[in-house]
C-alpha atoms as a PDB file:
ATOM      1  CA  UNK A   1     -21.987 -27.561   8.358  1.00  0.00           C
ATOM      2  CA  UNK A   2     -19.355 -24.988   8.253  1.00  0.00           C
ATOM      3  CA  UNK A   3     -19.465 -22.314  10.616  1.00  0.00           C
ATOM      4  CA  UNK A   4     -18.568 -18.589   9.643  1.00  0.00           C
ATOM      5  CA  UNK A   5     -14.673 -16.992  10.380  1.00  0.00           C
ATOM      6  CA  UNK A   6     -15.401 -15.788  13.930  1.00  0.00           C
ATOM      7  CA  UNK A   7     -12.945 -12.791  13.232  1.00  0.00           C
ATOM      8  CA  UNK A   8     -14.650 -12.236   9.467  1.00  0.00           C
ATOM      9  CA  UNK A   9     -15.502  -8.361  10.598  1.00  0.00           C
ATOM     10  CA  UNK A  10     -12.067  -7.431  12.011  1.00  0.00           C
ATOM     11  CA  UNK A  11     -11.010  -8.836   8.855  1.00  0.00           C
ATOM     12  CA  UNK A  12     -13.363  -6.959   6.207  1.00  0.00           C
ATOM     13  CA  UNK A  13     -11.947  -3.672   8.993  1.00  0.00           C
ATOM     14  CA  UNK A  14      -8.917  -4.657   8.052  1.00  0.00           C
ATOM     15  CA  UNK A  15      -9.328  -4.948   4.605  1.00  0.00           C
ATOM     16  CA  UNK A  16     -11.247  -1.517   3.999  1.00  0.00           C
ATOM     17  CA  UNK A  17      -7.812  -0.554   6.312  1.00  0.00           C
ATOM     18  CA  UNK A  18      -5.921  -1.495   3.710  1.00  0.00           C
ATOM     19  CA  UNK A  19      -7.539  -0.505   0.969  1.00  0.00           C
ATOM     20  CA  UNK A  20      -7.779   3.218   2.152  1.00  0.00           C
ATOM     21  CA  UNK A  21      -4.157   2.750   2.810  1.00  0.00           C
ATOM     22  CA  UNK A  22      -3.025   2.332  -0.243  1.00  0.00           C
ATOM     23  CA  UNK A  23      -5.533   5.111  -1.779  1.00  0.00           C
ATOM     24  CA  UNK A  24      -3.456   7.667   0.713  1.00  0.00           C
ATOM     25  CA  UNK A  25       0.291   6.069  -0.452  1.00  0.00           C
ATOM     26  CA  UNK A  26      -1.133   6.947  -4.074  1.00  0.00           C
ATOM     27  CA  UNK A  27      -1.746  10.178  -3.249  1.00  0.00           C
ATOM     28  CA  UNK A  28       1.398  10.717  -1.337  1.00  0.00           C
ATOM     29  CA  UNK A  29       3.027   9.752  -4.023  1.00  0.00           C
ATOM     30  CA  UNK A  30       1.788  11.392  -6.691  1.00  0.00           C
ATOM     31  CA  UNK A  31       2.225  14.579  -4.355  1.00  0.00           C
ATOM     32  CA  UNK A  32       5.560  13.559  -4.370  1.00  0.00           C
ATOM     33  CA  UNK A  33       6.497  13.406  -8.053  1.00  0.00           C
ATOM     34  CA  UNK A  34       4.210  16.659  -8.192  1.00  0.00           C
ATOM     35  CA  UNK A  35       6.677  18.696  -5.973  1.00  0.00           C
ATOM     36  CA  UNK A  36       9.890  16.606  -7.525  1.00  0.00           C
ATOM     37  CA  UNK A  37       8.532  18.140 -10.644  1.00  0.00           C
ATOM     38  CA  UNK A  38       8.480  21.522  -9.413  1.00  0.00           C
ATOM     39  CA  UNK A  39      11.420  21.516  -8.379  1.00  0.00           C
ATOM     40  CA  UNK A  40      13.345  19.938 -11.421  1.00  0.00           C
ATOM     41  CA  UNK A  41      11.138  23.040 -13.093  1.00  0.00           C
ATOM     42  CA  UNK A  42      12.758  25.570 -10.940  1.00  0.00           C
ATOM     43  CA  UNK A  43      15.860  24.365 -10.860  1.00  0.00           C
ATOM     44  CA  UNK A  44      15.747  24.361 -14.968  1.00  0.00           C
ATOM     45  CA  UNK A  45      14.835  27.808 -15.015  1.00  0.00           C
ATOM     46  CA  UNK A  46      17.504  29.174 -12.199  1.00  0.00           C
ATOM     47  CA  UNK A  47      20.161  27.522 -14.759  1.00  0.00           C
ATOM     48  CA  UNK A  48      18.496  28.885 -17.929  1.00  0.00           C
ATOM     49  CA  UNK A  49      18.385  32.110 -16.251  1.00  0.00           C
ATOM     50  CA  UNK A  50      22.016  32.117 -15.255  1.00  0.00           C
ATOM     51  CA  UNK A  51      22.933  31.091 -18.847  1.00  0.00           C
ATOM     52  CA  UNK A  52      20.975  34.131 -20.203  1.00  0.00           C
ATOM     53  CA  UNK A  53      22.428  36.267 -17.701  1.00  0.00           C
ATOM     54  CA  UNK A  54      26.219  35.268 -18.601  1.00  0.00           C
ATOM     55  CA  UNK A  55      25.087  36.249 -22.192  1.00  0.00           C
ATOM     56  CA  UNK A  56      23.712  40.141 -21.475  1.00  0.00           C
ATOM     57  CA  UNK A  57      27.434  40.303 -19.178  1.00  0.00           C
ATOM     58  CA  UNK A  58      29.235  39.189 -22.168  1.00  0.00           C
ATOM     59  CA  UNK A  59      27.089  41.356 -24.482  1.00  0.00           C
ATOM     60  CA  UNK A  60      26.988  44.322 -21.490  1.00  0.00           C
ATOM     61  CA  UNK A  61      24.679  45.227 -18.980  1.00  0.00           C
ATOM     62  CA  UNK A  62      24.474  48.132 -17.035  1.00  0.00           C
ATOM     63  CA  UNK A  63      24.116  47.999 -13.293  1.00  0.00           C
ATOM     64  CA  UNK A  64      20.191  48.316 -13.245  1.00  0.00           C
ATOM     65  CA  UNK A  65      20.045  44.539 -14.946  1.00  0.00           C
ATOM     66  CA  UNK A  66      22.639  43.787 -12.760  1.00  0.00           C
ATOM     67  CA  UNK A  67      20.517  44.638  -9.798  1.00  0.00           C
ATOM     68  CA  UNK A  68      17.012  43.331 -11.561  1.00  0.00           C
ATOM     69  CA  UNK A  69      19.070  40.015 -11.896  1.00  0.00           C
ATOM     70  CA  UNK A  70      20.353  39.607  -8.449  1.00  0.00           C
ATOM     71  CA  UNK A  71      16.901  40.378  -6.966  1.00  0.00           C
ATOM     72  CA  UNK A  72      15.190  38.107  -9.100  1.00  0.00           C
ATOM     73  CA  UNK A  73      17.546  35.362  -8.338  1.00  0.00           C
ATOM     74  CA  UNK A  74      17.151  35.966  -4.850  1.00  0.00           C
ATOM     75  CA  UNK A  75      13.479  35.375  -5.629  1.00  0.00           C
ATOM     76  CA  UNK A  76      14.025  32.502  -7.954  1.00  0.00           C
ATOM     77  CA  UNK A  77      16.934  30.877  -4.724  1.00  0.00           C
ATOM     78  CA  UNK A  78      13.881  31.629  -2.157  1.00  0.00           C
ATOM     79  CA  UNK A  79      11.269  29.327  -4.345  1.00  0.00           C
ATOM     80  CA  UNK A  80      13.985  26.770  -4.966  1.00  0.00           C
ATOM     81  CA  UNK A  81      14.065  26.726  -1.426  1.00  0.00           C
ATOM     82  CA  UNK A  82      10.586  26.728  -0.797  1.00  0.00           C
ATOM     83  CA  UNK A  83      10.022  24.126  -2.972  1.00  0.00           C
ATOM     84  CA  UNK A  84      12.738  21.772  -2.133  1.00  0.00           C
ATOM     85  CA  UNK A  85      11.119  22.016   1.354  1.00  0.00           C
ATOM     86  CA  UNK A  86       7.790  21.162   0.047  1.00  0.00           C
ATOM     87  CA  UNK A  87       9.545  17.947  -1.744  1.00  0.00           C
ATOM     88  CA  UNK A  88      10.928  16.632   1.040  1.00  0.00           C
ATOM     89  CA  UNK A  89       8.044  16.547   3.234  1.00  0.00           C
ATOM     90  CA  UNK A  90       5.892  15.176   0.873  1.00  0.00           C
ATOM     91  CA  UNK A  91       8.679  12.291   0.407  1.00  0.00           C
ATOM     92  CA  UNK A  92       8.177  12.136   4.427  1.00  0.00           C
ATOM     93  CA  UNK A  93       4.708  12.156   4.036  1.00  0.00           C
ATOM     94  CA  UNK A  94       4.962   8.553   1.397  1.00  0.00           C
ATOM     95  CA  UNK A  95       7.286   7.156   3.302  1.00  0.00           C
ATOM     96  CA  UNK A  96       5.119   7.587   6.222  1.00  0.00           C
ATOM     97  CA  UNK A  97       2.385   6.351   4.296  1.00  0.00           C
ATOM     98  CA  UNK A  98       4.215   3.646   2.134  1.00  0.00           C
ATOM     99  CA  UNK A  99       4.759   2.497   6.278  1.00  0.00           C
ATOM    100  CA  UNK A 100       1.142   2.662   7.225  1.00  0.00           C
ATOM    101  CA  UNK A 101       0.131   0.559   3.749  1.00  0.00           C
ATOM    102  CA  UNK A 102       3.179  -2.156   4.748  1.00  0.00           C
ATOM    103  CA  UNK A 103       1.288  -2.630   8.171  1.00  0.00           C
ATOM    104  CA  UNK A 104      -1.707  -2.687   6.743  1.00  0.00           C
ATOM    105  CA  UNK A 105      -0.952  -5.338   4.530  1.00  0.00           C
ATOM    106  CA  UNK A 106       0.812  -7.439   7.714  1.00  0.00           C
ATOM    107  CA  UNK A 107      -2.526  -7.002   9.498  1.00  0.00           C
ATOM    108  CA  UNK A 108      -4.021  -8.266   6.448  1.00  0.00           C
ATOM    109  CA  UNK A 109      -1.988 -11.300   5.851  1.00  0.00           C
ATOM    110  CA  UNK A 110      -1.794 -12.166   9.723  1.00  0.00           C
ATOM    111  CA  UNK A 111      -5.722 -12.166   9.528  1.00  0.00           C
ATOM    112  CA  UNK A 112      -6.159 -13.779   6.395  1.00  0.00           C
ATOM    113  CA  UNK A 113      -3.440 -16.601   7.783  1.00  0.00           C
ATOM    114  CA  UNK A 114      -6.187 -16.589  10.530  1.00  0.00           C
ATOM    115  CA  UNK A 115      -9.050 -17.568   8.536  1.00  0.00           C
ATOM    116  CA  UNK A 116      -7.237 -20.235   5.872  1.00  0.00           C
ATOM    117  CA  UNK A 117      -6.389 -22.176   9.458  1.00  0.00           C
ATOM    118  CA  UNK A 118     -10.102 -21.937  10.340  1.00  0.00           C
ATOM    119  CA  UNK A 119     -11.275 -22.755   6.812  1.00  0.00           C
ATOM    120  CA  UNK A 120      -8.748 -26.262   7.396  1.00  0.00           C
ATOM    121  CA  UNK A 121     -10.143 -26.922  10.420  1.00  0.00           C
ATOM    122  CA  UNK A 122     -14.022 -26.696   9.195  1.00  0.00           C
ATOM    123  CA  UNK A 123     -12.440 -29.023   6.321  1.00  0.00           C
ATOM    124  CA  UNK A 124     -11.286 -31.129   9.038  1.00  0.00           C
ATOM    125  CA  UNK A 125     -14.387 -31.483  10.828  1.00  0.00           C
ATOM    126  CA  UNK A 126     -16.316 -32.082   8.140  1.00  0.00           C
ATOM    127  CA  UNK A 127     -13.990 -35.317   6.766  1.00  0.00           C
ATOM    128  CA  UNK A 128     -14.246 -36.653   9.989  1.00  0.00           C
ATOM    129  CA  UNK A 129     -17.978 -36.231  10.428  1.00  0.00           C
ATOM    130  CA  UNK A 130     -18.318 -37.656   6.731  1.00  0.00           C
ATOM    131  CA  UNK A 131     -15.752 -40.645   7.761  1.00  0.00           C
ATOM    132  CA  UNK A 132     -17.828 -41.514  10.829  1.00  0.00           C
ATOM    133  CA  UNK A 133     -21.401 -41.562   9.204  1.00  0.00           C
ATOM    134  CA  UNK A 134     -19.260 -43.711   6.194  1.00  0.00           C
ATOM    135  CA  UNK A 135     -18.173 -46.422   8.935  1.00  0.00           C
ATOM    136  CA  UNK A 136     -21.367 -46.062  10.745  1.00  0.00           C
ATOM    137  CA  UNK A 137     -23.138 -46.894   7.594  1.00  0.00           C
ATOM    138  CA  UNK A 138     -20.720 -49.974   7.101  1.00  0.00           C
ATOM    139  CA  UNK A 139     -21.307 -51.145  10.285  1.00  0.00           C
ATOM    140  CA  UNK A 140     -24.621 -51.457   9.760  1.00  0.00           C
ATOM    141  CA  UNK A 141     -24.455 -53.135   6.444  1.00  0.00           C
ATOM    142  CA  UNK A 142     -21.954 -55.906   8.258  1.00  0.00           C
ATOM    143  CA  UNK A 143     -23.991 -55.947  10.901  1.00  0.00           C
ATOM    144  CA  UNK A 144     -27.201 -56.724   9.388  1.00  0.00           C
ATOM    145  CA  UNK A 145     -25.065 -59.057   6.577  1.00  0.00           C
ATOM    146  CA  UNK A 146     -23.705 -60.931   9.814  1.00  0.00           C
ATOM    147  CA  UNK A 147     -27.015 -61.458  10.751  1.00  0.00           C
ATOM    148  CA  UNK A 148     -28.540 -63.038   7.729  1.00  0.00           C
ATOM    149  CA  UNK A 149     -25.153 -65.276   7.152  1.00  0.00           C
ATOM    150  CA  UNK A 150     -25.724 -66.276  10.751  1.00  0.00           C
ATOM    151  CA  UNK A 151     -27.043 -70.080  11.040  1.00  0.00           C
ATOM    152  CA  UNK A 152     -31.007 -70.683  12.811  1.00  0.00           C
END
């Protein structure tokens, strides 16, 4: 008779653990590649943006675009910024959380390595339990076939 994993409810703890883990490293990460995104978008525009602008001072422009385009820059620069800031801490935020998953998993494992050695040594009870009644029962068998050989 095999007895249950004395640790088998820190382990299922552990498990959910890891399980809601890995949902938050998901979402970290697709935050991530949300605000990479952004960014990349931004960063597209500022260049378009320049581009055009280097066209309308080839072509002329008087000094009210020159002053519309600086100020919008500024605003464009202060976004940029904004979201560069917003990318890196949400690259913090799934590394942070890539972290918590990895010791999650450890905790995991180091349980799970836990239960395979109990599982063995149930396995290893029950041979030997099986082995004994086995020999017991061949004992008996010799012992009674000893008996009738014997000579009266």
């Amino acid at each position: 008779m095999s007895t249950r994993f004395p640790l088998q409810p820190v382990m299922d703890l552990a498990r959910n653990g890891a399980d809601a883990a890995a949902a938050r490293l998901g979402q970290a990460m697709q935050a991530l590649m949300d605000a990479d995104r952004k960014l990349k978008t931004l960063i597209d525009y500022r260049a378009e943006y320049r581009a055009k602008f280097r066209d309308s001072v080839a072509a002329g422009i008087d000094s009210g675009g020159w002053h519309n385009f600086h100020l919008f820059l500024a605003k464009l620069e202060a976004g940029i910024d904004s979201a560069r800031a917003q990318a890196d801490a949400a690259r913090e935020s799934a590394r942070q959380a890539q972290r918590q998953w990895q010791e999650s998993q450890r905790r995991l494992k180091a349980y799970g390595v836990l239960a395979d050695r109990h599982e063995r040594s149930q396995q290893d009870v029950a041979a030997r339990r099986e082995q004994r009644e086995t020999d017991d029962r061949a004992s008996g068998i010799y012992t009674r076939n000893a008996a009738l050989l014997r000579p009266r």
